[in-house]
Protein backbone atom coordinates (compact mmCIF):
# COMPACT_ATOMS: atom_id res chain seq x y z
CA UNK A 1 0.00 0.00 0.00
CA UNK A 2 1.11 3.79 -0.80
CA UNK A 3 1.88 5.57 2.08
CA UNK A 4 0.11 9.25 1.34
CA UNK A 5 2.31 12.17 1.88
CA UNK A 6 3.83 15.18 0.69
CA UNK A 7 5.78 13.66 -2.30
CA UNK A 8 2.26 11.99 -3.12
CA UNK A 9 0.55 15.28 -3.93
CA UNK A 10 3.52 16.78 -5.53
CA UNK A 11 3.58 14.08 -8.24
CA UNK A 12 -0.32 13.93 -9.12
CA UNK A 13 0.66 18.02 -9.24
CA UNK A 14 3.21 17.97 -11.21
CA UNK A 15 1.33 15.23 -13.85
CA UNK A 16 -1.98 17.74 -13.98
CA UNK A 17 0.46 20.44 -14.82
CA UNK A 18 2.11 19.09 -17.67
CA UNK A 19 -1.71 18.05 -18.93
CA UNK A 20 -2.81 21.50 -18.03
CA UNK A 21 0.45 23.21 -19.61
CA UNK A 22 -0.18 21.13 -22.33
CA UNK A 23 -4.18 22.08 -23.07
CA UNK A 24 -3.11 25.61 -23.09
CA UNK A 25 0.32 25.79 -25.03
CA UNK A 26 -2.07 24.68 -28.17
CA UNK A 27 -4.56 28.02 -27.14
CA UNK A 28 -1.25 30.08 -26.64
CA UNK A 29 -2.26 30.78 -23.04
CA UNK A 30 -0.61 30.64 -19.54
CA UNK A 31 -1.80 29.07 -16.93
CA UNK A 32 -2.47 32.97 -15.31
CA UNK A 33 -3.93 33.79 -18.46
CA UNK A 34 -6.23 30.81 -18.65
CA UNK A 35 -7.86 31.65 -14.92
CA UNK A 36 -7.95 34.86 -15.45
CA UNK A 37 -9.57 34.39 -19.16
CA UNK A 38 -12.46 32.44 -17.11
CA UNK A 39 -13.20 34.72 -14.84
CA UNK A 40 -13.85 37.58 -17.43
CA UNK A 41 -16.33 35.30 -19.11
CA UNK A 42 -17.82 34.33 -16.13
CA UNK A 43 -18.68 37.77 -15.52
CA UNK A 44 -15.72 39.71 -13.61
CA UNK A 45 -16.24 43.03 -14.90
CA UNK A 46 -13.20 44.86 -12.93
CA UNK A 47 -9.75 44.50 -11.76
CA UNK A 48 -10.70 43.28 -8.49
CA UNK A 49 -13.37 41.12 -9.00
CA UNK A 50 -10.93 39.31 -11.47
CA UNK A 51 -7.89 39.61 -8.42
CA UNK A 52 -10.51 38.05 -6.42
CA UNK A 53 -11.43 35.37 -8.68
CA UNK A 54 -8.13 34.22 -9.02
CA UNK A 55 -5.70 35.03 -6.62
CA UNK A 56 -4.14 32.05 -4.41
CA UNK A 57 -1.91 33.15 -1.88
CA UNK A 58 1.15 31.29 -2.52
CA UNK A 59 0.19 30.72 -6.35
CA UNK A 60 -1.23 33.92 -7.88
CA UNK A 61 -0.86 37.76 -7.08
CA UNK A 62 -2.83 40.73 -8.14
CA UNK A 63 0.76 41.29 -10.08
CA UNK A 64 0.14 38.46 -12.33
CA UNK A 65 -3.38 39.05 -12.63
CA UNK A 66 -2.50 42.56 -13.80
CA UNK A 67 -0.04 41.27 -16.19
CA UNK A 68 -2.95 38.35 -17.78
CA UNK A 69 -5.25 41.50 -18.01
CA UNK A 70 -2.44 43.31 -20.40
CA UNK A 71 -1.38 40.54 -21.66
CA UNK A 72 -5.14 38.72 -22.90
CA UNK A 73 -5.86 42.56 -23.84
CA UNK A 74 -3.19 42.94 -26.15
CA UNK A 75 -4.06 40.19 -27.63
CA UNK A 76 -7.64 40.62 -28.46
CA UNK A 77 -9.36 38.17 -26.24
CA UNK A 78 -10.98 40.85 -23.78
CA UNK A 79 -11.40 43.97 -24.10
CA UNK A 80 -10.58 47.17 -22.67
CA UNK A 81 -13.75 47.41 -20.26
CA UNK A 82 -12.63 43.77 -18.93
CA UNK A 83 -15.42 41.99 -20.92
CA UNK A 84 -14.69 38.85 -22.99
CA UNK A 85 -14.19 39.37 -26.78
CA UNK A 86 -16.20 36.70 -28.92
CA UNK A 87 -12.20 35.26 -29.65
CA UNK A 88 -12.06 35.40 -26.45
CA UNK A 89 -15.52 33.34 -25.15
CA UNK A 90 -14.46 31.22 -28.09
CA UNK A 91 -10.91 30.48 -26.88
CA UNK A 92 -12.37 29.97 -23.12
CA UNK A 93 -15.35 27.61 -23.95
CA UNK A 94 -12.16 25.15 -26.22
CA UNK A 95 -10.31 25.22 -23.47
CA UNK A 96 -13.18 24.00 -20.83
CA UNK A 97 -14.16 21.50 -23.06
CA UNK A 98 -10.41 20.72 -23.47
CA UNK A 99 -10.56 20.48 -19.90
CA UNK A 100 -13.55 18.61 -19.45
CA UNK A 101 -12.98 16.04 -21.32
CA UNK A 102 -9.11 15.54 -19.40
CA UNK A 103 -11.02 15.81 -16.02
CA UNK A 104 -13.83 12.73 -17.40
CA UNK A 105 -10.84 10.35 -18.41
CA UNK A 106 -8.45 11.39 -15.61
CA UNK A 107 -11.50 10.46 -12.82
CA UNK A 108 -13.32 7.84 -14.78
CA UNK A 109 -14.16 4.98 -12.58
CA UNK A 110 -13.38 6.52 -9.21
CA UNK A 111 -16.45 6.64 -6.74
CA UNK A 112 -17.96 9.89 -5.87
CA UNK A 113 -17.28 9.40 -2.02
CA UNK A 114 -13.28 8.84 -3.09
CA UNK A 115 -13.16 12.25 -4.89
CA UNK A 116 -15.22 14.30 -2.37
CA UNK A 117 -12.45 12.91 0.51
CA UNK A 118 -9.54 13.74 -1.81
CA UNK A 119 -11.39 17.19 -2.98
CA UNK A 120 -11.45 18.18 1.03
CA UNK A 121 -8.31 16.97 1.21
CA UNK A 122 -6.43 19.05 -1.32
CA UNK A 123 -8.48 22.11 -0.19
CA UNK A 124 -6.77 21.85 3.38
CA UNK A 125 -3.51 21.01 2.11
CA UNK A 126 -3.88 24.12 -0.66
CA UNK A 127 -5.22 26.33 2.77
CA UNK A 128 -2.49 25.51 5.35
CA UNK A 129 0.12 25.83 2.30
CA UNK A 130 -0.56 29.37 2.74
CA UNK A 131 1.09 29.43 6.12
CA UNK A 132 4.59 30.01 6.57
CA UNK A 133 7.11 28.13 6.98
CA UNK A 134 10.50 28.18 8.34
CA UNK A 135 13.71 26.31 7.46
């Protein structure tokens, strides 16, 4: 049996990530970019309802959120007033259904229960990364 621990989590991590990276190199998007993309078309209409949408402490600032803003801005896939351009909703709904269908084969098979225990979980383990550590 597989003792569950730190190194656990890091490797299921690190294997998302490459799928993730992967999903949006081919839609020319960072991960940043991509969150930040979804929360415009979602509805985030300013700044800091996108900052709030998306910032993680210890994964995202409002710094890189600023920087997706420019950055999806410049190139055409929201606009100025922080509203998704139709490129833009178009680019976002490929890469959910990109998504979507990595999240179906990735959990296929596991019981509800299992990923509602791992889900809590994660979202401890994300929380209490948050607090700081030292060496």
């Amino acid at each position: 049996m597989t003792t569950f621990n730190a190194r656990t989590v890091v490797i299921a991590a690190a294997a998302l990530t490459a799928r993730r990276d992967t999903i949006l190199g081919q839609a020319g998007l960072g991960f940043v970019e991509s969150l930040v993309l979804r929360a415009v078309a979602a509805g985030s209409a300013t700044p800091d309802e996108v900052a709030a949408a998306v910032v993680t402490p210890n994964v995202i600032d409002e710094a890189q959120v600023s920087a997706a803003l420019e950055s999806l801005t410049a190139a055409g896939l929201i606009d100025g007033a922080i509203s998704a351009t139709t490129k833009g909703e178009a680019l976002n709904a490929r890469i959910n259904a990109a998504n979507a269908r990595s999240s179906a084969l990735l959990l296929d098979g596991i019981d509800e229960r299992d990923l509602a225990v791992v889900t809590r979980v994660l979202d401890l383990i994300t929380e209490r990364s948050a607090t700081p550590l030292a060496l």
